[in-house]
N, C-alpha and C. Protein backbone atom coordinates (compact mmCIF):
# COMPACT_ATOMS: atom_id res chain seq x y z
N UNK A 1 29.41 -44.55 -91.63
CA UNK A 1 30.41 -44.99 -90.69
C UNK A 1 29.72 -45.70 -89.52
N UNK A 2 30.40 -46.83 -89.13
CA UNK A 2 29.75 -47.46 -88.03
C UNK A 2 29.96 -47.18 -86.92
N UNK A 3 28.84 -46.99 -85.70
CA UNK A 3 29.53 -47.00 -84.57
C UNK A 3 30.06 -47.55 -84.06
N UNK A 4 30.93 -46.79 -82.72
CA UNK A 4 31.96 -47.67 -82.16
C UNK A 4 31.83 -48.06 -80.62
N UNK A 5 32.25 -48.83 -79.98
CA UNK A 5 32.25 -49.02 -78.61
C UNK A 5 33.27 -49.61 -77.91
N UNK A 6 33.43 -49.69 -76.63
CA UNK A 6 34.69 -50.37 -75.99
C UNK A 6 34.46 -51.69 -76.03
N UNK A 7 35.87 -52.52 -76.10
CA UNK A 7 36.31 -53.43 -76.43
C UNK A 7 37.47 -54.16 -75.52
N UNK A 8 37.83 -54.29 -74.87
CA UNK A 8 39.02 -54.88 -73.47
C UNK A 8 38.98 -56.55 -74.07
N UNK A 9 40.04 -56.74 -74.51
CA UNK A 9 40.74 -58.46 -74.27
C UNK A 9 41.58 -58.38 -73.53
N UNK A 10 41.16 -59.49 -72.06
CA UNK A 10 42.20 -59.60 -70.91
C UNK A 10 42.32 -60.70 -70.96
N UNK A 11 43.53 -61.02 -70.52
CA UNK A 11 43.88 -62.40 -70.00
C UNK A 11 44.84 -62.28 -68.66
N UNK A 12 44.31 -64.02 -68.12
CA UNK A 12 45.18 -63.82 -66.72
C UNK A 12 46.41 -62.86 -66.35
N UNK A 13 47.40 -62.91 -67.65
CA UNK A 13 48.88 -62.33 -67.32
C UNK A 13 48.62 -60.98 -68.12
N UNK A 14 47.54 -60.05 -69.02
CA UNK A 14 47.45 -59.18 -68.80
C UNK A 14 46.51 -58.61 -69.70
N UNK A 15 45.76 -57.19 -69.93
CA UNK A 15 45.33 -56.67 -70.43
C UNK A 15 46.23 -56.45 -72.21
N UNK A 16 45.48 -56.92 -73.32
CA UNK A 16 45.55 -57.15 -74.36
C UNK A 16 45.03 -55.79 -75.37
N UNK A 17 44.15 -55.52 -74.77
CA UNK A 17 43.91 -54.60 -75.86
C UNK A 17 42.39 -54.03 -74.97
N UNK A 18 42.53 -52.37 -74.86
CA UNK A 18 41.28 -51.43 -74.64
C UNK A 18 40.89 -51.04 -75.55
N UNK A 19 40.23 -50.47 -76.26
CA UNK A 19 39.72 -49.37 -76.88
C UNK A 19 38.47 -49.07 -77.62
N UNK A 20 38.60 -48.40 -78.68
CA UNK A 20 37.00 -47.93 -79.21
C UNK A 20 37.42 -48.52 -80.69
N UNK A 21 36.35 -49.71 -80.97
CA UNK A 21 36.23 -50.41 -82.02
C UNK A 21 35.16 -50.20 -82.72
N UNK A 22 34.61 -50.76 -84.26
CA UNK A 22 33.37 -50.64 -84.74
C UNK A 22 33.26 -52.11 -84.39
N UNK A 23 33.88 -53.14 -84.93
CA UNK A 23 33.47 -54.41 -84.89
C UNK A 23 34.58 -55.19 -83.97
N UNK A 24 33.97 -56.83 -83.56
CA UNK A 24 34.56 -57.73 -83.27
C UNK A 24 34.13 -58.87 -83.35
N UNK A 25 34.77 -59.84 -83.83
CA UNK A 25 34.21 -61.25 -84.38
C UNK A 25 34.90 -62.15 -83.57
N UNK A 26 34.19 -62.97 -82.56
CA UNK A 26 34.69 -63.75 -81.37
C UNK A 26 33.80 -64.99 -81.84
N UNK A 27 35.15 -66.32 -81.47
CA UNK A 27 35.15 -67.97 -81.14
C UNK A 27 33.84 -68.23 -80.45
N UNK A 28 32.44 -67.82 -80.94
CA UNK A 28 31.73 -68.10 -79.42
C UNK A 28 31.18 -69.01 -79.66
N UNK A 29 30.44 -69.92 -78.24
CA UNK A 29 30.54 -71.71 -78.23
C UNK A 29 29.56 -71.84 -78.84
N UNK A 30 28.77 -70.91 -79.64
CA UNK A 30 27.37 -71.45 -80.39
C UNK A 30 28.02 -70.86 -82.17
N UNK A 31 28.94 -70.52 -82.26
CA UNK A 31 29.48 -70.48 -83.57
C UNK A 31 30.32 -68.90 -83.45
N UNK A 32 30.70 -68.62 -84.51
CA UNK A 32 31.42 -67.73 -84.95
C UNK A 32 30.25 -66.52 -84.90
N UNK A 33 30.82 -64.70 -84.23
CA UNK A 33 29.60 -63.92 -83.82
C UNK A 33 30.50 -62.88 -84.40
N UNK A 34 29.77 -61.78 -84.37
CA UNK A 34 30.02 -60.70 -84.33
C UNK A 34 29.35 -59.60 -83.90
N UNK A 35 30.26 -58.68 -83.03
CA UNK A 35 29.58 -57.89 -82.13
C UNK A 35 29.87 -56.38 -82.62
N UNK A 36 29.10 -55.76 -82.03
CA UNK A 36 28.89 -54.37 -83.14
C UNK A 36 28.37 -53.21 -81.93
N UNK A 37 28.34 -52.35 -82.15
CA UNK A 37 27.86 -50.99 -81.02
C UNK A 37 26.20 -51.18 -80.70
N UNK A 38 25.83 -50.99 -79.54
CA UNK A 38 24.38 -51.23 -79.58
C UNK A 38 23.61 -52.88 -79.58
N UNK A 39 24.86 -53.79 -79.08
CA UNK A 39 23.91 -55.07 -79.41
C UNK A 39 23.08 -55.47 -78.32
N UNK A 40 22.65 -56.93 -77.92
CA UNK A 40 21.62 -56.93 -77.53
C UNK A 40 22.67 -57.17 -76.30
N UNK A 41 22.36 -57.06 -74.54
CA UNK A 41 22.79 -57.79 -73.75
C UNK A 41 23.25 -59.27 -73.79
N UNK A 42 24.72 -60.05 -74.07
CA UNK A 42 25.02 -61.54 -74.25
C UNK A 42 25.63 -61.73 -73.41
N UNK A 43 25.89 -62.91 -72.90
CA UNK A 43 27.08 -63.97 -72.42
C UNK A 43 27.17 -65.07 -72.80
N UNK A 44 28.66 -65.30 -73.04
CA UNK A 44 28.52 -66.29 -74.01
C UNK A 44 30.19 -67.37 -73.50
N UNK A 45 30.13 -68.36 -73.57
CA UNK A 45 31.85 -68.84 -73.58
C UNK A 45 32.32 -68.96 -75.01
N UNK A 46 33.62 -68.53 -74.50
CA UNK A 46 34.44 -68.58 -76.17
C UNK A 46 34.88 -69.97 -75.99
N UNK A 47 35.15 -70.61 -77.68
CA UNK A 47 35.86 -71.61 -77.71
C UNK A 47 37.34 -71.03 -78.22
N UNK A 48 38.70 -72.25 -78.52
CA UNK A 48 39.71 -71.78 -78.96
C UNK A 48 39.56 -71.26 -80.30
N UNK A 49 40.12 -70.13 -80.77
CA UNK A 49 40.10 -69.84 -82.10
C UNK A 49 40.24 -68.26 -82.19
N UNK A 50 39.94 -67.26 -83.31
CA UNK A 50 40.67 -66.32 -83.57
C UNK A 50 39.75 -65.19 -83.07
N UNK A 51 40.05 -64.31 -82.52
CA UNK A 51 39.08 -62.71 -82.50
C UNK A 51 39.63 -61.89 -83.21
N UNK A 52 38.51 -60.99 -84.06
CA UNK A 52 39.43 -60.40 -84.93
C UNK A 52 38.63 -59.14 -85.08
N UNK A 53 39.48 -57.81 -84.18
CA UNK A 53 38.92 -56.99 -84.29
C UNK A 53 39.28 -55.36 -85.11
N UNK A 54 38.26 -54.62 -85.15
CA UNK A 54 38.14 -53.71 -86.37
C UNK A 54 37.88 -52.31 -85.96
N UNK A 55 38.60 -51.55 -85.56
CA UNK A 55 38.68 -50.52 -85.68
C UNK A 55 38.20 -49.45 -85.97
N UNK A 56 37.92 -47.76 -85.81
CA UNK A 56 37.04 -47.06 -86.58
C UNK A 56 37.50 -46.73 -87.87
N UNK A 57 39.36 -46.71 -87.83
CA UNK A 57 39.81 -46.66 -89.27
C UNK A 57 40.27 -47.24 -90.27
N UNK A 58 39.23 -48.57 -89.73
CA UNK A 58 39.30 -49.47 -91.03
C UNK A 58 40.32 -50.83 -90.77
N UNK A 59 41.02 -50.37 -89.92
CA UNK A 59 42.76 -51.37 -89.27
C UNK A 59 41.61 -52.47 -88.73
N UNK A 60 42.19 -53.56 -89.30
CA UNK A 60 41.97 -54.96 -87.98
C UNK A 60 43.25 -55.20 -87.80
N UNK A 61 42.68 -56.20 -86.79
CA UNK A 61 44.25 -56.25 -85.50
C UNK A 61 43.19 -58.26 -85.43
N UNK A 62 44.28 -58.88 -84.93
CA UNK A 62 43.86 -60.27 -84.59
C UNK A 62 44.95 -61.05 -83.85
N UNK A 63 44.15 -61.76 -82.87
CA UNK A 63 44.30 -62.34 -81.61
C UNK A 63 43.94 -64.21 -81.25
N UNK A 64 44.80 -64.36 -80.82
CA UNK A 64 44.21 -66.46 -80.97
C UNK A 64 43.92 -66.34 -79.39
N UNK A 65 42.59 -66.84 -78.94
CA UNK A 65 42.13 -67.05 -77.75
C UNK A 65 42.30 -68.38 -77.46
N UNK A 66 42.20 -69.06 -76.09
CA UNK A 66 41.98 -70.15 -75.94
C UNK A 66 41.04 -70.43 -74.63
N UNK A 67 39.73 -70.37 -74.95
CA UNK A 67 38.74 -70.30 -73.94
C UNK A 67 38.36 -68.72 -73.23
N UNK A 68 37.37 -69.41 -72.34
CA UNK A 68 37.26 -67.99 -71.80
C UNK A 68 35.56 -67.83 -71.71
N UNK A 69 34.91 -66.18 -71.86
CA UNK A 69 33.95 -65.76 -72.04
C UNK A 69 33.60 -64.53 -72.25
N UNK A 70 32.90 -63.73 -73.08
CA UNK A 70 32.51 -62.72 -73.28
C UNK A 70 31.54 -61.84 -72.45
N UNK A 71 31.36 -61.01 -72.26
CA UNK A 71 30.29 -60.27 -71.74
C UNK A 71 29.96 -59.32 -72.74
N UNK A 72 29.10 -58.95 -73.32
CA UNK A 72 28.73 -58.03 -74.30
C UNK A 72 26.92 -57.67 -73.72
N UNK A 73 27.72 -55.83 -73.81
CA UNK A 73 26.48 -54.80 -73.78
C UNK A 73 26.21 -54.28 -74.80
N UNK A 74 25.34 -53.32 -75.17
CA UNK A 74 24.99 -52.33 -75.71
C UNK A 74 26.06 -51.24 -75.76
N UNK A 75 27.01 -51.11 -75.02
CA UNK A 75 27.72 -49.87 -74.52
C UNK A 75 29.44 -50.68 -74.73
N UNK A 76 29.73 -51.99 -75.08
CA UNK A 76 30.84 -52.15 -75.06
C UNK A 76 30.86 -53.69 -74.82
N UNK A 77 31.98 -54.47 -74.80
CA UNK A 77 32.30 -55.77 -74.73
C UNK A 77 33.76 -56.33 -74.09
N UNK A 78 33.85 -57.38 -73.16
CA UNK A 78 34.80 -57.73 -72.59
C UNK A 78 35.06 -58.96 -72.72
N UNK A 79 36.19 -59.23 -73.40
CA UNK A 79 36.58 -60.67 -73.61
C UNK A 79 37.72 -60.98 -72.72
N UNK A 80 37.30 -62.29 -71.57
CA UNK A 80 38.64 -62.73 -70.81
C UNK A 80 38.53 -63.70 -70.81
N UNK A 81 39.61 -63.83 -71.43
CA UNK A 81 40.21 -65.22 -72.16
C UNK A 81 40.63 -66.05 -71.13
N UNK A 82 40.41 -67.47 -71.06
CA UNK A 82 41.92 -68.41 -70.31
C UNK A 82 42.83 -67.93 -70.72
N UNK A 83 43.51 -67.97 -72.34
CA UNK A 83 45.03 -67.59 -72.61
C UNK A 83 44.54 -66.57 -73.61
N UNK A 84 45.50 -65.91 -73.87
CA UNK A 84 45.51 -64.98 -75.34
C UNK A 84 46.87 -64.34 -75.62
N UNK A 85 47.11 -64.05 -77.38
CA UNK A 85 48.25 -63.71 -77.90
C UNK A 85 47.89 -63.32 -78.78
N UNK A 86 48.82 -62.20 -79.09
CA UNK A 86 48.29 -61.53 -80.16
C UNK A 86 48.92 -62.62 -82.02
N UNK A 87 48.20 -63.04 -82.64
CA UNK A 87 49.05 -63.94 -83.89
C UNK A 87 50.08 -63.45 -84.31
N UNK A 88 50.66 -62.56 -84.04
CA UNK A 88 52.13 -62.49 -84.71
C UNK A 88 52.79 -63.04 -83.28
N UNK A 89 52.37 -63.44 -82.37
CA UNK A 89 53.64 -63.85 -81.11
C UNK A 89 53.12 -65.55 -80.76
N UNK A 90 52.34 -65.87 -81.59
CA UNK A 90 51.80 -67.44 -81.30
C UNK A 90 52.53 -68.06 -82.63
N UNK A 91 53.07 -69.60 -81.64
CA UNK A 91 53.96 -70.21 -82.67
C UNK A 91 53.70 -71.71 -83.29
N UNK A 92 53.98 -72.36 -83.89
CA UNK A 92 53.03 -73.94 -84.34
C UNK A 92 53.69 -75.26 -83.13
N UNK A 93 54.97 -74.68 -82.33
CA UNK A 93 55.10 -75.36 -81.72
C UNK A 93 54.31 -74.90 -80.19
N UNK A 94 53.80 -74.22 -79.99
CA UNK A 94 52.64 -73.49 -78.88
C UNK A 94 51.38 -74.23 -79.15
N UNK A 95 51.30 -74.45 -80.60
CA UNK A 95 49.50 -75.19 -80.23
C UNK A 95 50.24 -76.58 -80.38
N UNK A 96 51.15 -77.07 -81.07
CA UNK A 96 51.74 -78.05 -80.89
C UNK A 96 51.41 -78.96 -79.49
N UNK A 97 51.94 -78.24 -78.64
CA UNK A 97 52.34 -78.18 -77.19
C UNK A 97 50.66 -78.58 -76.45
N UNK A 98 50.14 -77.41 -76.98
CA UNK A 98 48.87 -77.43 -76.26
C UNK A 98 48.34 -78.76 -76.54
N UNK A 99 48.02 -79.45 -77.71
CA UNK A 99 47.52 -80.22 -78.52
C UNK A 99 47.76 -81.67 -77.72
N UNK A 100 49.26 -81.83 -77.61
CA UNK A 100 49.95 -83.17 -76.84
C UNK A 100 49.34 -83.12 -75.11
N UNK A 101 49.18 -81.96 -74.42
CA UNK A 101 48.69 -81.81 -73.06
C UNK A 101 47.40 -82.36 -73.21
N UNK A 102 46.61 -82.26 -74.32
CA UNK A 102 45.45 -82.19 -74.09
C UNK A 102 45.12 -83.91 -74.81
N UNK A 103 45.88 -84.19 -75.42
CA UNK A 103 45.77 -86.07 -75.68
C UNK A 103 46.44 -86.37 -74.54
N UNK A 104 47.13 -86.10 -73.77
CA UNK A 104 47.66 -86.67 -72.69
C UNK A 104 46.24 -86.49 -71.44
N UNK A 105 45.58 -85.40 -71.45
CA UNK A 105 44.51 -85.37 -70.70
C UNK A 105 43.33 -86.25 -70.91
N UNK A 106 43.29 -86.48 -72.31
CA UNK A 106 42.24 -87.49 -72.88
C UNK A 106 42.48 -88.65 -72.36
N UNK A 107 43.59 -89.14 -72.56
CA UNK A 107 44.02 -90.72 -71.64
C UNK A 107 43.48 -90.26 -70.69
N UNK A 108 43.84 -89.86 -69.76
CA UNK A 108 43.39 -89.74 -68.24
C UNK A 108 42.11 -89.57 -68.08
N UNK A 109 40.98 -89.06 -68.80
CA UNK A 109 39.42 -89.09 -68.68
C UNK A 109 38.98 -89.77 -68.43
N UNK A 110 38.12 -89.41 -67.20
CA UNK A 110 37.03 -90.20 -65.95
C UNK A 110 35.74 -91.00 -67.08
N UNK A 111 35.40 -90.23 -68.19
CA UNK A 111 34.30 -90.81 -68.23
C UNK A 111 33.79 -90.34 -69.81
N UNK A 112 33.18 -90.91 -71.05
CA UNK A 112 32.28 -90.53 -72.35
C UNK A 112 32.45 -89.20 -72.52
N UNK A 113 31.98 -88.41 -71.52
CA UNK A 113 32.11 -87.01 -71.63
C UNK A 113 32.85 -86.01 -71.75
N UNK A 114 33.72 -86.41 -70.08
CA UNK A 114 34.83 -85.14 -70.29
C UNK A 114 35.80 -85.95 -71.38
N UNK A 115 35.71 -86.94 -72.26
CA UNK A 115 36.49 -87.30 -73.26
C UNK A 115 36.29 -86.18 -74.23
N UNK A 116 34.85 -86.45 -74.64
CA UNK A 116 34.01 -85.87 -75.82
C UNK A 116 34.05 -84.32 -75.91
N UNK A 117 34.46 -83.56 -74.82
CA UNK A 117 34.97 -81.91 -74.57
C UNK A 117 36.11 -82.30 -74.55
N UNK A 118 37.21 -82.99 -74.21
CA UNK A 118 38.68 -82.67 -74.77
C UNK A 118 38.70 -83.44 -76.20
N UNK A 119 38.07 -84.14 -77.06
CA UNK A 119 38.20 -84.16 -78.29
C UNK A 119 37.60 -83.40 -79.14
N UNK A 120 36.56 -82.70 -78.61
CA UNK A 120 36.39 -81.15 -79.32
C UNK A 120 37.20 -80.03 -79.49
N UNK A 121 37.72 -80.01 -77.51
CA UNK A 121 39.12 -79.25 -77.65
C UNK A 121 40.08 -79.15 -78.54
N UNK A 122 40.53 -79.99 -78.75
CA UNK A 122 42.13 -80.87 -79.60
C UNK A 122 41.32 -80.51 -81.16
N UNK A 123 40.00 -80.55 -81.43
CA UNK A 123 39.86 -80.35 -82.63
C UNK A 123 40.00 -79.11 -83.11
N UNK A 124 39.52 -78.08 -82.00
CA UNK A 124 39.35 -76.67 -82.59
C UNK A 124 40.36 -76.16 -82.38
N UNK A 125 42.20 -76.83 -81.58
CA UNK A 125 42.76 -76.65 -81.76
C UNK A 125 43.90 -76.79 -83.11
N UNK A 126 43.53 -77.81 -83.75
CA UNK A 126 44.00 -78.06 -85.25
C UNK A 126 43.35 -76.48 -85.94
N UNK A 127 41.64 -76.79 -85.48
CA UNK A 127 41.50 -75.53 -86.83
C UNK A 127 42.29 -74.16 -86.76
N UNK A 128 42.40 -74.17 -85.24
CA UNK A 128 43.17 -72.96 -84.95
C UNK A 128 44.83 -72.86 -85.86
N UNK A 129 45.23 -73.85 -85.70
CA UNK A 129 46.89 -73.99 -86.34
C UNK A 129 46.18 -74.07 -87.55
N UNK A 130 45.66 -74.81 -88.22
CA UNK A 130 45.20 -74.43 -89.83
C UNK A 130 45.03 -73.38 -90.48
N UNK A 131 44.19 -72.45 -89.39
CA UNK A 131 43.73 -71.17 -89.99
C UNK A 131 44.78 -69.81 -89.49
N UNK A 132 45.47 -69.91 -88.54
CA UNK A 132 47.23 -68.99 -88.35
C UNK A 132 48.06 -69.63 -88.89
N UNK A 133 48.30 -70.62 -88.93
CA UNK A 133 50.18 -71.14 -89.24
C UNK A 133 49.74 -72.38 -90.74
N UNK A 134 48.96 -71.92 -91.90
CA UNK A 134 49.10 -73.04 -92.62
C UNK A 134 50.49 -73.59 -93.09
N UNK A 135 50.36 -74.91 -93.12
CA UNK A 135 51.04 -75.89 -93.71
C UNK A 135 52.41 -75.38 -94.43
């Protein structure tokens, strides 16, 4: 049996989920991670996409983030998100939504760059609707 440790997903409008998990697999900006009891000291920013966490009895539970950052100890892990929902309350017209704000933000970009981070954005927002709400 694996060990377990604390686990908190907050977001601005509220606390998402406390408790004592074995695993959690978080959006993080250097790829897809997973965090476990005992890891090494991280910080990390999340990108948009799914956390999906695991329980001591086996239950996963899963969550669509949209930004944010992790803090992960040895002793436990805190994910606070920009937004978060749990996937049964996120809808295709929600990333829809998000998707059009964020080509509407792309027009408006100062410069190569902050283009090149909102067309990353807008991308990992498709994978996100691909991989909750297929087709």
């Amino acid at each position: 049996m694996a060990d377990s440790f604390q686990f908190e997903l907050v977001s601005p409008e509220r606390l998402l989920l406390s408790g004592s998990v074995t695993s959690v697999v978080i959006p993080a900006s250097e790829g897809e991670m997973t965090v476990m009891a005992n890891h090494a000291p991280t910080m990390t920013t999340i990108n948009p996409g799914i956390v999906t966490v695991t329980f001591a009895d086996g239950k996963t539970d899963r969550y669509v983030v949209f930004g944010g950052f992790a803090d992960i100890l040895p002793s436990g892990c805190t994910l606070l998100a920009e937004s978060a929902v749990h996937v049964d309350e996120i809808s295709r017209d929600d990333i829809i939504k998000r998707i059009e704000i964020a080509r509407g933000e792309l027009e408006a970009a100062p410069n190569d760059e902050h283009r090149a981070g909102i067309e990353r954005y807008i991308a990992q927002l498709g994978t996100v609707q691909g991989t909750i709400l297929p087709a």
